[in-house]
Protein backbone atom coordinates (compact mmCIF):
# COMPACT_ATOMS: atom_id res chain seq x y z
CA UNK A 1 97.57 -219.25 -159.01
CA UNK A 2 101.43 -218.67 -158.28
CA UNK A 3 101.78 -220.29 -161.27
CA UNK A 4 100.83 -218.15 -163.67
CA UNK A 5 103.61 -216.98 -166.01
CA UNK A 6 102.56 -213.21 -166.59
CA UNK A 7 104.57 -210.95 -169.35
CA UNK A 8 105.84 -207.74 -168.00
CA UNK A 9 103.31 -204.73 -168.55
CA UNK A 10 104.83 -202.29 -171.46
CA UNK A 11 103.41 -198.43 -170.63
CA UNK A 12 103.62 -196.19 -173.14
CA UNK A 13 103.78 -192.42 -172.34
CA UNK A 14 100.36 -191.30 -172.44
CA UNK A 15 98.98 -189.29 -176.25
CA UNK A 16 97.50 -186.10 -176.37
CA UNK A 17 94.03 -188.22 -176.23
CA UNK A 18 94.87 -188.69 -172.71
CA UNK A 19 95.41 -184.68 -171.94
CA UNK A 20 92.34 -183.81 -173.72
CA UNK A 21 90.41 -186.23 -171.35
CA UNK A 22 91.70 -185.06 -168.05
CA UNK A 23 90.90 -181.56 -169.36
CA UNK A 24 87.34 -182.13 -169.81
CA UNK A 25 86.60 -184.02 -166.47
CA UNK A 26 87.89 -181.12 -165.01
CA UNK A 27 85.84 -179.10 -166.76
CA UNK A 28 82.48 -180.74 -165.98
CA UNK A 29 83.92 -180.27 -162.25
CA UNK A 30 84.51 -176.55 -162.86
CA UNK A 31 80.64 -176.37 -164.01
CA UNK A 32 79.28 -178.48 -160.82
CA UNK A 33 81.67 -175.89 -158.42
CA UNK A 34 80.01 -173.14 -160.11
CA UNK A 35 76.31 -174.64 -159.79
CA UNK A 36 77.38 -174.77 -155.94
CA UNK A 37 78.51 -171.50 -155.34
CA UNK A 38 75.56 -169.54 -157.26
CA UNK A 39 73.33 -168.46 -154.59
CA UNK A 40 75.01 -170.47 -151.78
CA UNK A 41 75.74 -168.40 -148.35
CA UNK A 42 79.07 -169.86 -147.67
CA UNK A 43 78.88 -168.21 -144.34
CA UNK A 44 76.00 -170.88 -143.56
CA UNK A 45 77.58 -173.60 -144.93
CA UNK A 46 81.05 -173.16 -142.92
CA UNK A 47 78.08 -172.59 -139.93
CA UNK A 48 76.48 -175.85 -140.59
CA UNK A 49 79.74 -177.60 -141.00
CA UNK A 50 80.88 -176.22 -137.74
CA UNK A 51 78.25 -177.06 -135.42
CA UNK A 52 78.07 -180.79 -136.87
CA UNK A 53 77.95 -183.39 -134.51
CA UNK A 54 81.57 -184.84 -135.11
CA UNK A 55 80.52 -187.97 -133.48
CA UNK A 56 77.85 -189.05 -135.98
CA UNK A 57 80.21 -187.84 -138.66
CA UNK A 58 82.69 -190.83 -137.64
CA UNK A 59 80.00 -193.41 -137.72
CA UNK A 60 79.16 -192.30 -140.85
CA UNK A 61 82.57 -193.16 -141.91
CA UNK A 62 82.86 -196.41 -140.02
CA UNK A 63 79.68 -197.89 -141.71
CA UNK A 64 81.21 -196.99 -145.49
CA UNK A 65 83.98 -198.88 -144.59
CA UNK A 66 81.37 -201.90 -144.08
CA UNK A 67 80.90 -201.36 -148.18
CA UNK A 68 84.63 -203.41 -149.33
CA UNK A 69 83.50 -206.89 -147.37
CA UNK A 70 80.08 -207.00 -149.81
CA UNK A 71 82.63 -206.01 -152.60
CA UNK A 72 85.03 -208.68 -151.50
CA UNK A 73 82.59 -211.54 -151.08
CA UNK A 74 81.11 -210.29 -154.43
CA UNK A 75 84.02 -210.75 -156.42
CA UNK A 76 84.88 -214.15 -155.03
CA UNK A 77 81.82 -215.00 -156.41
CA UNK A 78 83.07 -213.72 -159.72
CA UNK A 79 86.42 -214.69 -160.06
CA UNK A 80 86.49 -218.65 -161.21
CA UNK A 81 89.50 -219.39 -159.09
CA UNK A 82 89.56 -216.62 -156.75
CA UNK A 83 92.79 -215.43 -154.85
CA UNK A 84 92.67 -215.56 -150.96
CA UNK A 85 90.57 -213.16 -149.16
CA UNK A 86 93.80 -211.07 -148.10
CA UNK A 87 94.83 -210.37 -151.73
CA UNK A 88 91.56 -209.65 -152.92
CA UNK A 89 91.57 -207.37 -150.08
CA UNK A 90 94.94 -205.54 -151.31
CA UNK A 91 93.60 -205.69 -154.90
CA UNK A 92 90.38 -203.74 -154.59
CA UNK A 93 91.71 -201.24 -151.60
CA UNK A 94 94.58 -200.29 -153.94
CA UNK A 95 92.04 -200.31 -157.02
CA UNK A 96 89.59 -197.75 -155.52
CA UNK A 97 92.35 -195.69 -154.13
CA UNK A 98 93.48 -195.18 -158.23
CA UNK A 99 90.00 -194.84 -159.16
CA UNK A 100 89.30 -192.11 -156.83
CA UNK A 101 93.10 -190.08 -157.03
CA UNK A 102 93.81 -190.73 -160.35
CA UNK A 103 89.77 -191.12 -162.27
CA UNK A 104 88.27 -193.90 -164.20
CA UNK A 105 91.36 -193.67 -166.87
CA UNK A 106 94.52 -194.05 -164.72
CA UNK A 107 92.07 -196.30 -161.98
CA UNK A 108 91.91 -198.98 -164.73
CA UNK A 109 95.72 -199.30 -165.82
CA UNK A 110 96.02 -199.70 -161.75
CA UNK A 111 93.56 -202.12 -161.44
CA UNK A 112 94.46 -204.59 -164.45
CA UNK A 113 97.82 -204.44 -162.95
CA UNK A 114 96.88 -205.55 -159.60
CA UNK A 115 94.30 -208.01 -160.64
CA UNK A 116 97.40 -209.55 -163.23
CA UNK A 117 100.32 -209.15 -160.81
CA UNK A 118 98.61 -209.69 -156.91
CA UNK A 119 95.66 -211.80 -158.02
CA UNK A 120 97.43 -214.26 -160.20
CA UNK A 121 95.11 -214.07 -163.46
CA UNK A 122 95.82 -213.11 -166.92
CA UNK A 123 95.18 -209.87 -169.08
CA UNK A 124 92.06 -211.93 -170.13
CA UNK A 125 90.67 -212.75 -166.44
CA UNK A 126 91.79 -209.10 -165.45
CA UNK A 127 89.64 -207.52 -168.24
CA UNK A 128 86.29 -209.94 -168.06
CA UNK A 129 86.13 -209.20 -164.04
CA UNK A 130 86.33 -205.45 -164.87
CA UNK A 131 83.79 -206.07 -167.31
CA UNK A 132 81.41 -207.80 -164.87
CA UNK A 133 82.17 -205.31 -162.40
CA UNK A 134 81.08 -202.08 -165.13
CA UNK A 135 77.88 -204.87 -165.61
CA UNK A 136 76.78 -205.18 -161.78
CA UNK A 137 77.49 -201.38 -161.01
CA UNK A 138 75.57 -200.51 -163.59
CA UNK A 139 72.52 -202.90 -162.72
CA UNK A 140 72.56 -201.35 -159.17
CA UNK A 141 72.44 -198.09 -160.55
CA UNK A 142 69.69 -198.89 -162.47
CA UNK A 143 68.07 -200.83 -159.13
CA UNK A 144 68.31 -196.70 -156.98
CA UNK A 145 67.12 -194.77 -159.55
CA UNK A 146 64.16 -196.51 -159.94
CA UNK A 147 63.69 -197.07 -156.74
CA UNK A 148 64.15 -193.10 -156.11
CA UNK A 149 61.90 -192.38 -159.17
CA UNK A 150 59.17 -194.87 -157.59
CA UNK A 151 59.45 -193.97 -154.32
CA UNK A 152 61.58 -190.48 -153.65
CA UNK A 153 60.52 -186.85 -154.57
CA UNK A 154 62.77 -187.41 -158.19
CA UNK A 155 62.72 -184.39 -160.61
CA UNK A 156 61.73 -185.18 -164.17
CA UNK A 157 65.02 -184.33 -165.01
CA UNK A 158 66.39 -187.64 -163.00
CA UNK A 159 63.44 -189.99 -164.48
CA UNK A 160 64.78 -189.22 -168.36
CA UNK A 161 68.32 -189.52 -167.45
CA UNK A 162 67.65 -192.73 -165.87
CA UNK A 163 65.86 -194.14 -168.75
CA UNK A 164 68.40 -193.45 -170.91
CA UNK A 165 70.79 -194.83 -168.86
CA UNK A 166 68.31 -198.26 -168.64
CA UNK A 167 69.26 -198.80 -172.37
CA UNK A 168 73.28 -198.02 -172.31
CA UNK A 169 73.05 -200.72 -169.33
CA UNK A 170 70.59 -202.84 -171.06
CA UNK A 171 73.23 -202.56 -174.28
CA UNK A 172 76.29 -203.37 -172.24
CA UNK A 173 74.37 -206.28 -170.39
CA UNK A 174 73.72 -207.68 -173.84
CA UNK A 175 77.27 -207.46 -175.14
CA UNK A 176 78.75 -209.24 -172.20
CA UNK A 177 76.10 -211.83 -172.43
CA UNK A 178 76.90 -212.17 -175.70
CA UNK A 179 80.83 -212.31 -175.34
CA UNK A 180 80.33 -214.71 -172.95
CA UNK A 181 78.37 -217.69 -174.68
CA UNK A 182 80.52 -217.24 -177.36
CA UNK A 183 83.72 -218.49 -175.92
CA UNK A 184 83.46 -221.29 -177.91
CA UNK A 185 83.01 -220.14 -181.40
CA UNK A 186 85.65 -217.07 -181.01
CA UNK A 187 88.22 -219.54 -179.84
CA UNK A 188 87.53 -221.51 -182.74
CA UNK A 189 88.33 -218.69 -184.95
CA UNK A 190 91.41 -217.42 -183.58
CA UNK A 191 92.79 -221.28 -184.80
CA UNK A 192 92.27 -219.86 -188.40
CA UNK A 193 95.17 -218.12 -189.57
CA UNK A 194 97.55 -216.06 -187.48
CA UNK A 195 98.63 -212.37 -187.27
CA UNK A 196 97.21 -209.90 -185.31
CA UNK A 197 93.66 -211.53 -185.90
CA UNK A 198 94.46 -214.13 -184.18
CA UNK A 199 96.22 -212.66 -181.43
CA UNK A 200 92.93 -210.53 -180.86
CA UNK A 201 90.47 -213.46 -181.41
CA UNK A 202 92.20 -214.99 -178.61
CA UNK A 203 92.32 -212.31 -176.63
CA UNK A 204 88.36 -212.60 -176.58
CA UNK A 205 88.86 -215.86 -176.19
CA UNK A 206 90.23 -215.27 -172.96
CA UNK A 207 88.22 -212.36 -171.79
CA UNK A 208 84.61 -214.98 -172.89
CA UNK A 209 86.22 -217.72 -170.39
CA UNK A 210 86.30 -215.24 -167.93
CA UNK A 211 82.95 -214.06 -168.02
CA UNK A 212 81.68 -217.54 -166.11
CA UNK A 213 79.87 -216.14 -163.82
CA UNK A 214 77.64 -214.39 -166.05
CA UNK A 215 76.44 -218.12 -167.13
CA UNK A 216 75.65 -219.24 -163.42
CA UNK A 217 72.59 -217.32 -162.51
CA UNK A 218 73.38 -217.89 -158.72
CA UNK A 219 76.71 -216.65 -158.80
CA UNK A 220 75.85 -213.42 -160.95
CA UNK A 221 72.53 -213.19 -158.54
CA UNK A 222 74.59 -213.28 -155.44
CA UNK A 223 77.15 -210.67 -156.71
CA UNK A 224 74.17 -208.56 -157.56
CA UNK A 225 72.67 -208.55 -154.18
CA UNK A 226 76.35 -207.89 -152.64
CA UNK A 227 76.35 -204.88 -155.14
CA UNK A 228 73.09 -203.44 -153.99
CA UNK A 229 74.32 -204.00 -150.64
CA UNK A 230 77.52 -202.49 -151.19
CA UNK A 231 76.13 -198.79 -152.69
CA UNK A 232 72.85 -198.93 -149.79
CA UNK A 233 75.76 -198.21 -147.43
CA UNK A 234 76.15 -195.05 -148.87
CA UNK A 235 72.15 -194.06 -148.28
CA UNK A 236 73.17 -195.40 -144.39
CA UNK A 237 76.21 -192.87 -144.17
CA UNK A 238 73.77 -190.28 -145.62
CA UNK A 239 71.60 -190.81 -143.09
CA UNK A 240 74.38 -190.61 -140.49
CA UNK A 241 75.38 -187.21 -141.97
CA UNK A 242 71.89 -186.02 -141.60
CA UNK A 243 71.84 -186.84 -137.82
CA UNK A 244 74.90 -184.58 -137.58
CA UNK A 245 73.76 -181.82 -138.99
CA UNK A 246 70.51 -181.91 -136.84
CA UNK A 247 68.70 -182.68 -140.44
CA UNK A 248 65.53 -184.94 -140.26
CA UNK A 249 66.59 -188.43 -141.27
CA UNK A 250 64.66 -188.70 -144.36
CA UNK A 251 65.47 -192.48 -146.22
CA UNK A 252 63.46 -190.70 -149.28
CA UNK A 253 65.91 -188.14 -149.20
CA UNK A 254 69.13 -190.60 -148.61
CA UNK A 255 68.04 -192.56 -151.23
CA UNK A 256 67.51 -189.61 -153.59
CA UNK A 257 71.18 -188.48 -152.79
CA UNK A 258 72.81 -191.96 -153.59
CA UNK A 259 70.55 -192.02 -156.93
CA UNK A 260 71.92 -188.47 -158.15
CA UNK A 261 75.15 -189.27 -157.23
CA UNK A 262 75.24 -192.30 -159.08
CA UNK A 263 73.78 -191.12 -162.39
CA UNK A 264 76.42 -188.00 -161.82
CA UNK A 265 79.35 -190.58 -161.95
CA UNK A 266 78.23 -192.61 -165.31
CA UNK A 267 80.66 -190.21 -167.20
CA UNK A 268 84.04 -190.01 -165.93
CA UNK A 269 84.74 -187.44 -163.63
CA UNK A 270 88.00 -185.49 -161.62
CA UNK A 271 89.65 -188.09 -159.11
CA UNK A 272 87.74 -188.25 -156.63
CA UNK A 273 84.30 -186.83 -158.28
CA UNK A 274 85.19 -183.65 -155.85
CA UNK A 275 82.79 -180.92 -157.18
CA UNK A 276 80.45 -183.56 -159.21
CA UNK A 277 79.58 -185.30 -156.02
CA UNK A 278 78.96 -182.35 -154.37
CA UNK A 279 76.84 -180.75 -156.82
CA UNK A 280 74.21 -183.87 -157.55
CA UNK A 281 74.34 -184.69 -153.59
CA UNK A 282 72.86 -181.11 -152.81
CA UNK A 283 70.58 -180.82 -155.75
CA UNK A 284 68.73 -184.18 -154.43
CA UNK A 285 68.91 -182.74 -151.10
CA UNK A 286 67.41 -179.69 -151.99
CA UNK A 287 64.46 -181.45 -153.58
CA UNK A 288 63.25 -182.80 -150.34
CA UNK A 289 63.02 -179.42 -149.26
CA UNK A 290 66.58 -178.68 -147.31
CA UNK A 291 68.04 -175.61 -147.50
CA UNK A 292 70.93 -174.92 -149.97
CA UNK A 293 73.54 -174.28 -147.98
CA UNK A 294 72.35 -177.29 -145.35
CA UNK A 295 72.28 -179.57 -148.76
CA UNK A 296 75.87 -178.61 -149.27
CA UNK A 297 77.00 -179.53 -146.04
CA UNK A 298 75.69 -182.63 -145.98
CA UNK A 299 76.64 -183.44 -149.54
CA UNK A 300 80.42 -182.81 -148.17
CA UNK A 301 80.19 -184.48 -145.28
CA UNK A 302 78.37 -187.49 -147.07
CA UNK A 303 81.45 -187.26 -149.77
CA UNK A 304 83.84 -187.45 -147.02
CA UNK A 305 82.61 -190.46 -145.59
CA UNK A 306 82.80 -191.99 -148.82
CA UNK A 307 86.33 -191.16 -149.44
CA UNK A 308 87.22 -192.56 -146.16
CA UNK A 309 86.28 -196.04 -147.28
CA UNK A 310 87.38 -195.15 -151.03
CA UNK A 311 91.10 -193.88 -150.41
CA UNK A 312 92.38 -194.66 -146.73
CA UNK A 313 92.30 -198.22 -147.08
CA UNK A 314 93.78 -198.41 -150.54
CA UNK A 315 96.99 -196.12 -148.99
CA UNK A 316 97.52 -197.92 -145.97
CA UNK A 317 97.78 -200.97 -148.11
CA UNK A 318 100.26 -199.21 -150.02
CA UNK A 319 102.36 -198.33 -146.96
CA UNK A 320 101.86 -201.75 -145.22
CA UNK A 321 101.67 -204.27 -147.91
CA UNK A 322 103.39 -202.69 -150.64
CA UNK A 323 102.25 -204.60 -153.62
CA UNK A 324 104.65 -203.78 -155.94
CA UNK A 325 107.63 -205.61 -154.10
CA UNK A 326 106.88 -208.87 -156.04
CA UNK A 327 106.32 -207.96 -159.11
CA UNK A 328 108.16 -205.69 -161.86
CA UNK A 329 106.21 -202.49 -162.56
């Protein structure tokens, strides 16, 4: 894999596209804020914070971190030749660390360039994991809100969202699929001719290779399962939080959390989903019949356990690793 003769990355200063993006995430947060604070007694919710047992709010933490071994072992299972378990590690911490501080948008630039410059693949390989990773993320999504619509107190509201999001996941499913048998026949094209054609014909030529793992039912099986795995951790650290806050521990109500959450996240959000988490954490709350300002401190609490897993590891691997030291930004 040290072998792999990358070209340096060219960035181009970002368009007014860019600007117009980050201003709309940030307005969808400004709308879930609001949602929080109408009718919320902030005086109860500093309260509830207060008297949390701190204790249970550290395991909470310590079992999300239990979430990037399933990811790790998943992508292994992904990745045809797959870098050694330490750089896969440094990949994905520093990967979810630009997810979460910079969004989706800058998250992605940060992840091809770790998965091209510490993995060892090419833009290709970079761009079909990513693809199988939008895939499986997806298909788990699709696995908790069905299983909160079948067996949680779901509002209507959550049962059409999550059909419509069946089909966009059904739809991307098919176009990977797709891409993926078809390695063959797009390679064969980008032969004809040259030009920019080409260059993108075997570009998809690359990305179809990639996608192997979509053609092996056990490995794509086996991800799955790690996937599942991965975002059930969350519904554990929810039910961690709940134990702090002297809330019955309700797996219903954990699961209906996770479930919001994860349909609240389809569109990209503010780095770090802070307001959008919040707000779909405490409206699933407050459907199994906690109080508002109880569902707000646990959707906080819940949020920070996530970003304890999500962010701290990905920084510490900045400060001890330092990824960029071998390769030319």
């Amino acid at each position: 894999m040290s072998g792999v003769s990358v070209p340096p990355i060219k960035v181009k200063r970002p368009g007014w596209g860019v600007a117009v993006a980050w201003i709309a995430v940030w307005i969808v947060a400004g709308f879930g804020l609001a949602w929080l604070a109408r009718g919320v007694d902030w005086a109860q919710v500093r309260s509830a914070l207060a008297t949390a047992d701190f204790a249970w709010v550290l395991v909470a933490c310590a079992v999300s971190q239990l979430a990037l071994p399933l990811w790790i072992m998943a992508w292994r299972a992904l990745i045809p030749d797959p870098p050694p378990p330490g750089r896969l590690l440094e990949v994905q911490t520093v990967m979810l660390a630009g997810i979460q501080t910079l969004s989706i948008l800058g998250g992605g630039v940060v992840a091809v360039f770790m998965l091209v410059r510490r993995a060892g693949l090419g833009y290709g390989g970079a761009v079909s994991i990513l693809a199988l990773d939008q895939v499986l993320t997806g298909l788990t999504k699709v696995v908790l809100v069905g299983a909160a619509v079948s067996f949680s107190p779901a509002p209507a509201s959550m049962r059409s969202a999550g059909l419509a999001f069946v089909a966009a996941v059904t739809a991307l499913c098919c176009a990977v699929l797709a891409l993926s048998y078809s390695r063959g026949f797009v390679s064969r094209l980008s032969t004809v001719g040259g030009g920019p054609r080409a260059r993108l014909l075997t570009g998809a030529g690359d990305v179809a290779r990639g996608l192997a793992a979509a053609r092996t039912p056990g490995r794509f099986g086996f991800a799955l399962v790690c996937y599942i795995a991965r975002r059930s951790i969350e519904g554990v650290a929810g039910l961690c939080v709940m134990r702090a806050c002297g809330v019955p521990v309700s797996w219903e109500a954990a699961l209906l959390a996770v479930a919001a959450v994860s349909l609240s996240t389809v569109v990209p959000g503010p780095p770090g989903n802070l307001g959008v988490y919040e707000a779909a954490a405490t409206f699933a709350y407050a459907q199994t019949g906690v109080t508002p300002e109880k569902a707000l401190a646990l959707a906080i609490l819940q949020h920070v356990a996530f970003l304890s897993a999500a962010v701290l590891p990905g920084y510490v691997t900045l400060i001890v690793r330092r990824p960029w030291r071998s390769a030319a930004a």
